[in-house]
Protein backbone atom coordinates (compact mmCIF):
# COMPACT_ATOMS: atom_id res chain seq x y z
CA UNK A 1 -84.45 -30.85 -89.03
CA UNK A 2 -85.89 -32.55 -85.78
CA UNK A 3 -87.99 -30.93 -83.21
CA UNK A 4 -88.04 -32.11 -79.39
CA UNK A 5 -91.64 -33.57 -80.52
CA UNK A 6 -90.39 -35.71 -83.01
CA UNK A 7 -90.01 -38.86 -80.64
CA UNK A 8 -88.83 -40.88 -83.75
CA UNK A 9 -85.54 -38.65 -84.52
CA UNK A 10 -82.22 -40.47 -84.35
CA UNK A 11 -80.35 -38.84 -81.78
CA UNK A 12 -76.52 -40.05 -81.10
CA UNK A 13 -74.83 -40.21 -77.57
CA UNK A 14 -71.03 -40.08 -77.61
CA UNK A 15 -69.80 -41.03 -74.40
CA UNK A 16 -71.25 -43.57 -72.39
CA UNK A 17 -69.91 -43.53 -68.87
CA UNK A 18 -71.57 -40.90 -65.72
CA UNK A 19 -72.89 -38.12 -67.44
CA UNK A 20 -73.37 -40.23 -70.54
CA UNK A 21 -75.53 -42.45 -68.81
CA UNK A 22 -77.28 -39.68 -67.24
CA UNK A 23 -78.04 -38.31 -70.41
CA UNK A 24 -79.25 -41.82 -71.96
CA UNK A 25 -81.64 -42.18 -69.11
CA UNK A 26 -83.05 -38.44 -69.59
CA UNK A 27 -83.77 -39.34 -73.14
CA UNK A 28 -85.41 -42.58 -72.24
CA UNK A 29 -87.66 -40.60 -69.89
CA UNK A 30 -88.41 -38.05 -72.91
CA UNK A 31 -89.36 -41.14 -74.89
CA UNK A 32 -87.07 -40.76 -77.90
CA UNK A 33 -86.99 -44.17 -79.14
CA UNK A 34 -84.14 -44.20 -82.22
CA UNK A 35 -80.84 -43.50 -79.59
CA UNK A 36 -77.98 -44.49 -80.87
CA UNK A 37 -74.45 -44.67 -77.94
CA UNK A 38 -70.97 -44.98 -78.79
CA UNK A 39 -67.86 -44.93 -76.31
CA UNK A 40 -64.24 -46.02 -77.27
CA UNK A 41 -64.46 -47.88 -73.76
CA UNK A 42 -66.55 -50.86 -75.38
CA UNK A 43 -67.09 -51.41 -71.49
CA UNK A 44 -68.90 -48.24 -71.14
CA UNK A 45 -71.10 -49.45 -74.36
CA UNK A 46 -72.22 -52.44 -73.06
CA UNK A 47 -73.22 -51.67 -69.92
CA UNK A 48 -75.14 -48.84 -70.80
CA UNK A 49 -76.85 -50.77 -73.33
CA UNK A 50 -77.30 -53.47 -70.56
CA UNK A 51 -79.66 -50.86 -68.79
CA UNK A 52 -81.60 -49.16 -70.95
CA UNK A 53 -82.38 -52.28 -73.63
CA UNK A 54 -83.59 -49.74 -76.15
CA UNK A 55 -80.46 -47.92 -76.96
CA UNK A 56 -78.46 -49.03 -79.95
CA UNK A 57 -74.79 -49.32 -80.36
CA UNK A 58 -73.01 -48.88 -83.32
CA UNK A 59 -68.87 -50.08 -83.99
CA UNK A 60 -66.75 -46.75 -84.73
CA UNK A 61 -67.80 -42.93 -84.64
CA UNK A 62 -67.68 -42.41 -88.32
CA UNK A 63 -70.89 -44.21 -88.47
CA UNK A 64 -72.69 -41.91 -86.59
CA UNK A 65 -70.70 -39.11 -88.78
CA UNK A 66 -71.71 -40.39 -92.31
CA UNK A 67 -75.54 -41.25 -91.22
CA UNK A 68 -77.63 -38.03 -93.11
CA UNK A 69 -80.27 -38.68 -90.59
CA UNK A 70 -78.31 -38.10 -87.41
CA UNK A 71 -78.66 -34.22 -87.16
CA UNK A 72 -78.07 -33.95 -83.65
CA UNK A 73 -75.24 -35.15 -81.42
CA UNK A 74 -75.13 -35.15 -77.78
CA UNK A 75 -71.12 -35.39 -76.00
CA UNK A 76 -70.46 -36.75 -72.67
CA UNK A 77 -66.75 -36.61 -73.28
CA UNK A 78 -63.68 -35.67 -71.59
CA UNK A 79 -62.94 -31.74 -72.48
CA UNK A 80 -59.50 -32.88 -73.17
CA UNK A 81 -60.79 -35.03 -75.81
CA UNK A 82 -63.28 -33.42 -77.24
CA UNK A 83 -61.86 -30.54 -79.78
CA UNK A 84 -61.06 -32.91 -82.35
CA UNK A 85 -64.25 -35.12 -82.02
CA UNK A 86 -66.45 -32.10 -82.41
CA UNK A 87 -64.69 -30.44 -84.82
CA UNK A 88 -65.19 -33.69 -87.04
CA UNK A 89 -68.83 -33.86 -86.29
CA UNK A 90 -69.31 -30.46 -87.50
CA UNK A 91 -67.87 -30.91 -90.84
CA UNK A 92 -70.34 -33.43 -91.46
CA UNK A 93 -73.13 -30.85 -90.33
CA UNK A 94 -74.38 -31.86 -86.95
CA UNK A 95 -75.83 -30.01 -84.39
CA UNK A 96 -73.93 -30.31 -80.69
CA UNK A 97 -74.83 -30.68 -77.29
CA UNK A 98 -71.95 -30.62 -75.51
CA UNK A 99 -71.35 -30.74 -71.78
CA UNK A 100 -69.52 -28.06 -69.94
CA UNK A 101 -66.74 -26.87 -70.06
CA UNK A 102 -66.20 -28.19 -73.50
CA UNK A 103 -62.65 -27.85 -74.10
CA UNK A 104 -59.13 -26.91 -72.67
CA UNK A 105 -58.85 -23.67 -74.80
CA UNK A 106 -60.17 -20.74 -75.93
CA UNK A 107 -58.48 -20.87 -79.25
CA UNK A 108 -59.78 -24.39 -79.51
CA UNK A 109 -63.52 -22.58 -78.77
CA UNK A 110 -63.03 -19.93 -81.42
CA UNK A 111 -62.52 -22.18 -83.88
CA UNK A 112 -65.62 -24.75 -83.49
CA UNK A 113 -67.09 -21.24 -83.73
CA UNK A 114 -65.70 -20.34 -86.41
CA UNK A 115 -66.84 -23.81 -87.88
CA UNK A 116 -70.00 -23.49 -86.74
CA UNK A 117 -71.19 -20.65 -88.25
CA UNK A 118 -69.81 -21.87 -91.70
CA UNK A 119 -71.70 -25.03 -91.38
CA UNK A 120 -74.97 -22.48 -90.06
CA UNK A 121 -74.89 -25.53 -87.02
CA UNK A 122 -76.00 -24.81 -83.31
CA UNK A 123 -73.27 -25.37 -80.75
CA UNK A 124 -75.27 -25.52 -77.23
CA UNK A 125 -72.94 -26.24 -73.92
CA UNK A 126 -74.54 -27.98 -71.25
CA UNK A 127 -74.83 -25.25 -68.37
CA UNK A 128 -77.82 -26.92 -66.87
CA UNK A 129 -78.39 -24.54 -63.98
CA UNK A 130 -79.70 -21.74 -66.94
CA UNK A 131 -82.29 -24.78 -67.37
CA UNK A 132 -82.80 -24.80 -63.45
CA UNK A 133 -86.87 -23.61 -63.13
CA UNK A 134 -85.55 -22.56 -59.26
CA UNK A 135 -82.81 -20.11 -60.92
CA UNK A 136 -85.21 -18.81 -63.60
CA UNK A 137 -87.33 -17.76 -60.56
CA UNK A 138 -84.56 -16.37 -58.95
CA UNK A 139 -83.66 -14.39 -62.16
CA UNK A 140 -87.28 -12.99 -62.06
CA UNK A 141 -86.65 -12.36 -58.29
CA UNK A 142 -84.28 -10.08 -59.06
CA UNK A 143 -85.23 -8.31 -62.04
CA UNK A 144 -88.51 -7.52 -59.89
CA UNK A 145 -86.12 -5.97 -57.42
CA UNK A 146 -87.67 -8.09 -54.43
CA UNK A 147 -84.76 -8.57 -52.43
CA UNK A 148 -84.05 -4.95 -52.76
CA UNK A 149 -80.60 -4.05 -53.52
CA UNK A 150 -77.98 -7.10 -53.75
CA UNK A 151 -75.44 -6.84 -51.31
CA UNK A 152 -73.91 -10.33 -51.40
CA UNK A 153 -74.22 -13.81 -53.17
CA UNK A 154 -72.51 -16.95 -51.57
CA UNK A 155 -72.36 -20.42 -53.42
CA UNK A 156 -71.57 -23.68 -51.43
CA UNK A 157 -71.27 -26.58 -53.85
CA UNK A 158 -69.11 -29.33 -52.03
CA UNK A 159 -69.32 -33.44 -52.24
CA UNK A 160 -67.12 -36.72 -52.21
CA UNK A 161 -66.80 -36.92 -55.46
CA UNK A 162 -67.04 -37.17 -58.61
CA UNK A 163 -62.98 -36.46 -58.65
CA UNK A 164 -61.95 -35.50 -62.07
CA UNK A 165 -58.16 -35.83 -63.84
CA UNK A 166 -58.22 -33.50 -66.82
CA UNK A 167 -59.44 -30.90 -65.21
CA UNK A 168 -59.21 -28.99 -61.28
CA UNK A 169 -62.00 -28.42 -58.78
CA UNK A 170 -62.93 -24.49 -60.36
CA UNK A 171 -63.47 -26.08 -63.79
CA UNK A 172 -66.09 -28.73 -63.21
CA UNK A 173 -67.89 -27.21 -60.08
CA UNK A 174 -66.86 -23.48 -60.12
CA UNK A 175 -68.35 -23.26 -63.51
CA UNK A 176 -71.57 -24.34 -62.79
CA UNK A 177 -71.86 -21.14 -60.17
CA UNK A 178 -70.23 -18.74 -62.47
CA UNK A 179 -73.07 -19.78 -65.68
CA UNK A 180 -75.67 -18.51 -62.91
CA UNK A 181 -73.75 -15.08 -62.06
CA UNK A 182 -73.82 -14.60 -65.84
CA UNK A 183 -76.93 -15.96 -66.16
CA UNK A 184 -78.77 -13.87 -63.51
CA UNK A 185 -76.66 -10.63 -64.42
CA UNK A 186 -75.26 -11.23 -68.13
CA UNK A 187 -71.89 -10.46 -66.95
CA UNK A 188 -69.06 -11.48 -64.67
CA UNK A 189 -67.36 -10.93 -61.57
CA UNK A 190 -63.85 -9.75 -60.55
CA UNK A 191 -61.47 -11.78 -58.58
CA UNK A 192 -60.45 -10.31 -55.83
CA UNK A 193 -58.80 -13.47 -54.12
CA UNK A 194 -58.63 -17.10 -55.16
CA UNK A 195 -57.69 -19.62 -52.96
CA UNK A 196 -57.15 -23.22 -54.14
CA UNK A 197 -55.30 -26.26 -52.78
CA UNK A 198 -54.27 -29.70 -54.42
CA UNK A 199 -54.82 -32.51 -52.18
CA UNK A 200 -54.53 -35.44 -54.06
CA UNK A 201 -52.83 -34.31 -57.17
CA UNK A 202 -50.48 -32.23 -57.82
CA UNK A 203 -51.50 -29.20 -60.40
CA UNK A 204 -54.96 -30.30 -60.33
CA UNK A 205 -56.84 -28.50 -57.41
CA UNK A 206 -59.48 -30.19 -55.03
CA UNK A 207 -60.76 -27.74 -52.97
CA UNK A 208 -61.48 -23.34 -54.46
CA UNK A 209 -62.65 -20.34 -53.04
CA UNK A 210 -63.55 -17.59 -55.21
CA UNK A 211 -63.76 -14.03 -53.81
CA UNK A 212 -65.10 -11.72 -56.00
CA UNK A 213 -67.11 -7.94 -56.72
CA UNK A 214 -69.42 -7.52 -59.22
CA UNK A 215 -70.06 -3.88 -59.21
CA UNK A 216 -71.11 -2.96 -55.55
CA UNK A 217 -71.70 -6.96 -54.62
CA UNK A 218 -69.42 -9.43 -53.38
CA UNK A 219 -69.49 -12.50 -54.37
CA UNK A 220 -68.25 -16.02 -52.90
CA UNK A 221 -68.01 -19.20 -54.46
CA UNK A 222 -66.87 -22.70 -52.24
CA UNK A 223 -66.19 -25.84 -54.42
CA UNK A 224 -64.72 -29.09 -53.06
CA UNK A 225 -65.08 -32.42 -54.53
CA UNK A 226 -63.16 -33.83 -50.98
CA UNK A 227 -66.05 -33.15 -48.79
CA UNK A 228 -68.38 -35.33 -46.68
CA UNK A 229 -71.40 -34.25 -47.19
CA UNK A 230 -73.42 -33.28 -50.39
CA UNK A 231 -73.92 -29.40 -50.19
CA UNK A 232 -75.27 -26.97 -52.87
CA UNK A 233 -76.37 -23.85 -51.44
CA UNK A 234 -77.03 -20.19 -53.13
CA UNK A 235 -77.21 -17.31 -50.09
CA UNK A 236 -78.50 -13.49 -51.54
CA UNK A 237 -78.46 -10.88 -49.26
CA UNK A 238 -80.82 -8.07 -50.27
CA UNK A 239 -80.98 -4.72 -48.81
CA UNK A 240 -84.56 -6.00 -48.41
CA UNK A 241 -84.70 -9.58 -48.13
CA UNK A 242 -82.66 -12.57 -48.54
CA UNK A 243 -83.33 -15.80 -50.09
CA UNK A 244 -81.79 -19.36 -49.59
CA UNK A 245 -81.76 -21.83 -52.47
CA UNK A 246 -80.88 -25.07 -51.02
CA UNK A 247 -80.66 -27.69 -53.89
CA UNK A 248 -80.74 -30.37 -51.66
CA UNK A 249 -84.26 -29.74 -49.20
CA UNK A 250 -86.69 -31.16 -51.48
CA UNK A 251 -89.72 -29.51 -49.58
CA UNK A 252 -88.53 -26.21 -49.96
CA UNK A 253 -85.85 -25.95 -52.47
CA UNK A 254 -86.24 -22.18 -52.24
CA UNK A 255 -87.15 -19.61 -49.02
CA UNK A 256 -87.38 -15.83 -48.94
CA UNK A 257 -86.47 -14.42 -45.56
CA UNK A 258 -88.40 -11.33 -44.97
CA UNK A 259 -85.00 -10.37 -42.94
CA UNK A 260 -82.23 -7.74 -43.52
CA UNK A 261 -80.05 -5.44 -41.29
CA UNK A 262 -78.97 -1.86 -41.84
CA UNK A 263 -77.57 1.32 -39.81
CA UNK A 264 -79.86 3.74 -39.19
CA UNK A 265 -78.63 7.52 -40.87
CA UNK A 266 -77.27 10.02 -38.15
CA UNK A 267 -79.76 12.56 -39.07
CA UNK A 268 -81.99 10.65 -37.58
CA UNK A 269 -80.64 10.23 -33.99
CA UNK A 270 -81.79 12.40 -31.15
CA UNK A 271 -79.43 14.67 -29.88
CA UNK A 272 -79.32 13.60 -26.33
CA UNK A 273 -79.23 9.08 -27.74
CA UNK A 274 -76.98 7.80 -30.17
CA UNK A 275 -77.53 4.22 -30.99
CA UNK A 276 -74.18 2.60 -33.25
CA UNK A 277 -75.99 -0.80 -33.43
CA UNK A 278 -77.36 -2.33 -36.69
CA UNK A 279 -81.19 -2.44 -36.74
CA UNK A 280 -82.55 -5.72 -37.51
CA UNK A 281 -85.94 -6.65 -39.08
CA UNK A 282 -87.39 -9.79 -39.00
CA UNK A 283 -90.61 -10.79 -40.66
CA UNK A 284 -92.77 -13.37 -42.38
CA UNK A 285 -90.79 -15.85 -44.58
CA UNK A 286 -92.31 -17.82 -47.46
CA UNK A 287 -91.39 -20.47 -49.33
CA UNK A 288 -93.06 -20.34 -52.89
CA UNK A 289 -94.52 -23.18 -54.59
CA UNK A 290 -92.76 -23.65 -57.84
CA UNK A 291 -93.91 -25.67 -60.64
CA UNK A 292 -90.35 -27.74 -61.81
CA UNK A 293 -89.64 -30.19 -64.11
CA UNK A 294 -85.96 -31.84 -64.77
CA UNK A 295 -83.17 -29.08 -65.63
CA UNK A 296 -82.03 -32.13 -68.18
CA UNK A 297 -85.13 -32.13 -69.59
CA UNK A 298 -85.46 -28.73 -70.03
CA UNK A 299 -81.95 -28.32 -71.70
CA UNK A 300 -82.57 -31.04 -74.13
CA UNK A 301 -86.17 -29.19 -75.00
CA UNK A 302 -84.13 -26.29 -75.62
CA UNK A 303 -81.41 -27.68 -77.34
CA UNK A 304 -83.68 -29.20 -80.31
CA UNK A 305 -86.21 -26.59 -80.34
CA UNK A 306 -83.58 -24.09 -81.17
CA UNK A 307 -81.67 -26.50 -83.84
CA UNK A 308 -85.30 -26.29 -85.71
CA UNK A 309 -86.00 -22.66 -85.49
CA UNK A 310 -82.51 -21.42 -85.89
CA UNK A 311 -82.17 -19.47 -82.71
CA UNK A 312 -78.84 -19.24 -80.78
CA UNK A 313 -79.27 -21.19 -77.66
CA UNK A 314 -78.62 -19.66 -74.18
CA UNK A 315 -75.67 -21.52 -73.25
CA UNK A 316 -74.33 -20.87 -76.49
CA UNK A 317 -70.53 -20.24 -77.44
CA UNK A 318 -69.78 -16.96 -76.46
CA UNK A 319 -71.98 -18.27 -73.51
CA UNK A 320 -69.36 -20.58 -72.24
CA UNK A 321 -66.46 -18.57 -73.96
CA UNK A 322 -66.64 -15.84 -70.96
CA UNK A 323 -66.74 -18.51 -68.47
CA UNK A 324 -63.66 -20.53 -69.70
CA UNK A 325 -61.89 -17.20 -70.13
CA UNK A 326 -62.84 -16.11 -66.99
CA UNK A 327 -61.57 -19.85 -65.55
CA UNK A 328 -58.25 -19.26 -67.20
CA UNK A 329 -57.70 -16.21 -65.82
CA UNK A 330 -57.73 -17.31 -62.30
């Protein structure tokens, strides 16, 4: 088996077009020098070999199957697709990377599982914002009780783009939002309301909003691949403090407002004054300094380390079994 040191490991890439390419060029970075790409689009093949000149190519998937020193398969492939793909690379003993959601359905799931755990093979999904250093410092945010009690979480995740056809709006973007709820609180919400429209397709929506309760919080997720601007926000109101995680500030990816409201008690009014307005505090805020490397990066470290010590990986099945459960449920 291959460790994430091992810079010499053959490594296989099926599915060469955005994420694909994404992947190849993570990789690169890492220095992994034996990567070997296949994509039924020979388009997709070629111009991803174009550029990154180390890659190799090889003609048909079985290739890749039947090599004894491939141990570890990374898939950039449409979920629609990929049941049977994976379920073939399994029987041949490979460990998967595989990116989010996966598949279509559950039953589909249970049975790579199933498969999995016959073949003693690591399935790992690719959730990258479990890999995110910001939300791992958010997760030890909370479990330090910082913000105080949590009130109420709101995501924003809205761009043009990238439009998918297999899947709607809540399955490519929604997911990424709900893998930090159960992340952060190793469980999920309730829907209280979901609100969806199809734009430009019908049966495949474009624009969600998730209203949800997770014990005494609400909870609000916003996805829209039909906006204008690039937004990916993550609002927590504490009974303390809140904090803003704003993907897309650079300088300070992450602020902690030393701000909350609350009604004072009626025992403590005065006889004579009564007050009904909402005290609010404002103090210092901060924005921490917090050491970050690439969520990619991170999630490939994790996905190989595991595969050599035998550990279930974060993201693992039942991981992203809850979530596509919870997505077909809506």
């Amino acid at each position: 088996m291959y460790s994430y040191n091992d810079k010499n490991q053959k490594i296989a890439l099926i599915g060469c077009g955005y994420w694909g390419t994404i992947i190849a060029k993570t990789l690169t970075e890492l220095k992994f020098k034996n990567i070997i790409i296949f994509d039924t689009n020979k388009r997709n093949t070629k111009t991803l070999k174009k550029k990154f000149l180390n890659l190799r190519t090889c003609e048909n998937y079985n290739e890749i199957l039947v090599d004894e020193q491939i141990k570890n398969i990374f898939f950039a492939t449409p979920p629609s697709k990929n049941y049977l793909i994976v379920r073939k690379a399994l029987e041949f003993n490979k460990n998967i990377f595989l990116e989010k959601p996966g598949v279509i359905k559950l039953s589909e799931l249970n049975l790579l599982n199933s498969l999995s755990e016959k073949k003693k093979c690591n399935i790992m999904f690719g959730y990258i914002y479990c890999y995110n250093n910001y939300i791992q410092y958010i997760k030890k945010i909370l479990g330090k009780n910082l913000l105080g009690e949590i009130l109420y979480m709101n995501f924003q995740r809205q761009n043009l783009g990238p439009i998918r056809s297999d899947v709607d709006v809540a399955d490519d973007l929604s997911s990424h939002d709900l893998s930090i709820i159960l992340f952060l609180f190793n469980k999920l919400p309730d829907v209280l309301t979901h609100v969806k429209y199809s734009i430009l397709k019908k049966k495949i929506s474009d624009i969600s909003n998730l209203h949800m309760k997770l014990k005494n919080m609400y909870i609000d997720i916003s996805n829209s691949w039909l906006s204008p601007i690039k937004v990916r926000t993550l609002t927590i109101i504490g009974s303390k403090k809140m904090l803003l995680f704003n993907e897309m500030n650079v300088a300070e990816p992450i602020k902690i407002y030393d701000k909350y409201a609350k009604y004072p008690k009626m025992e403590q009014f005065n006889k004579k004054f009564f007050n009904a307005k909402a005290l609010i505090h404002h103090g210092k805020s901060i924005s921490p300094k917090i050491k970050s490397t690439p969520a990619l990066s991170n999630e490939i470290k994790h996905f190989l380390d595991t595969n050599i010590i035998k550990n279930k990986p974060i993201t693992d099945i039942k991981f992203s079994f809850k979530i596509l459960k919870f997505l077909k449920r809506i």
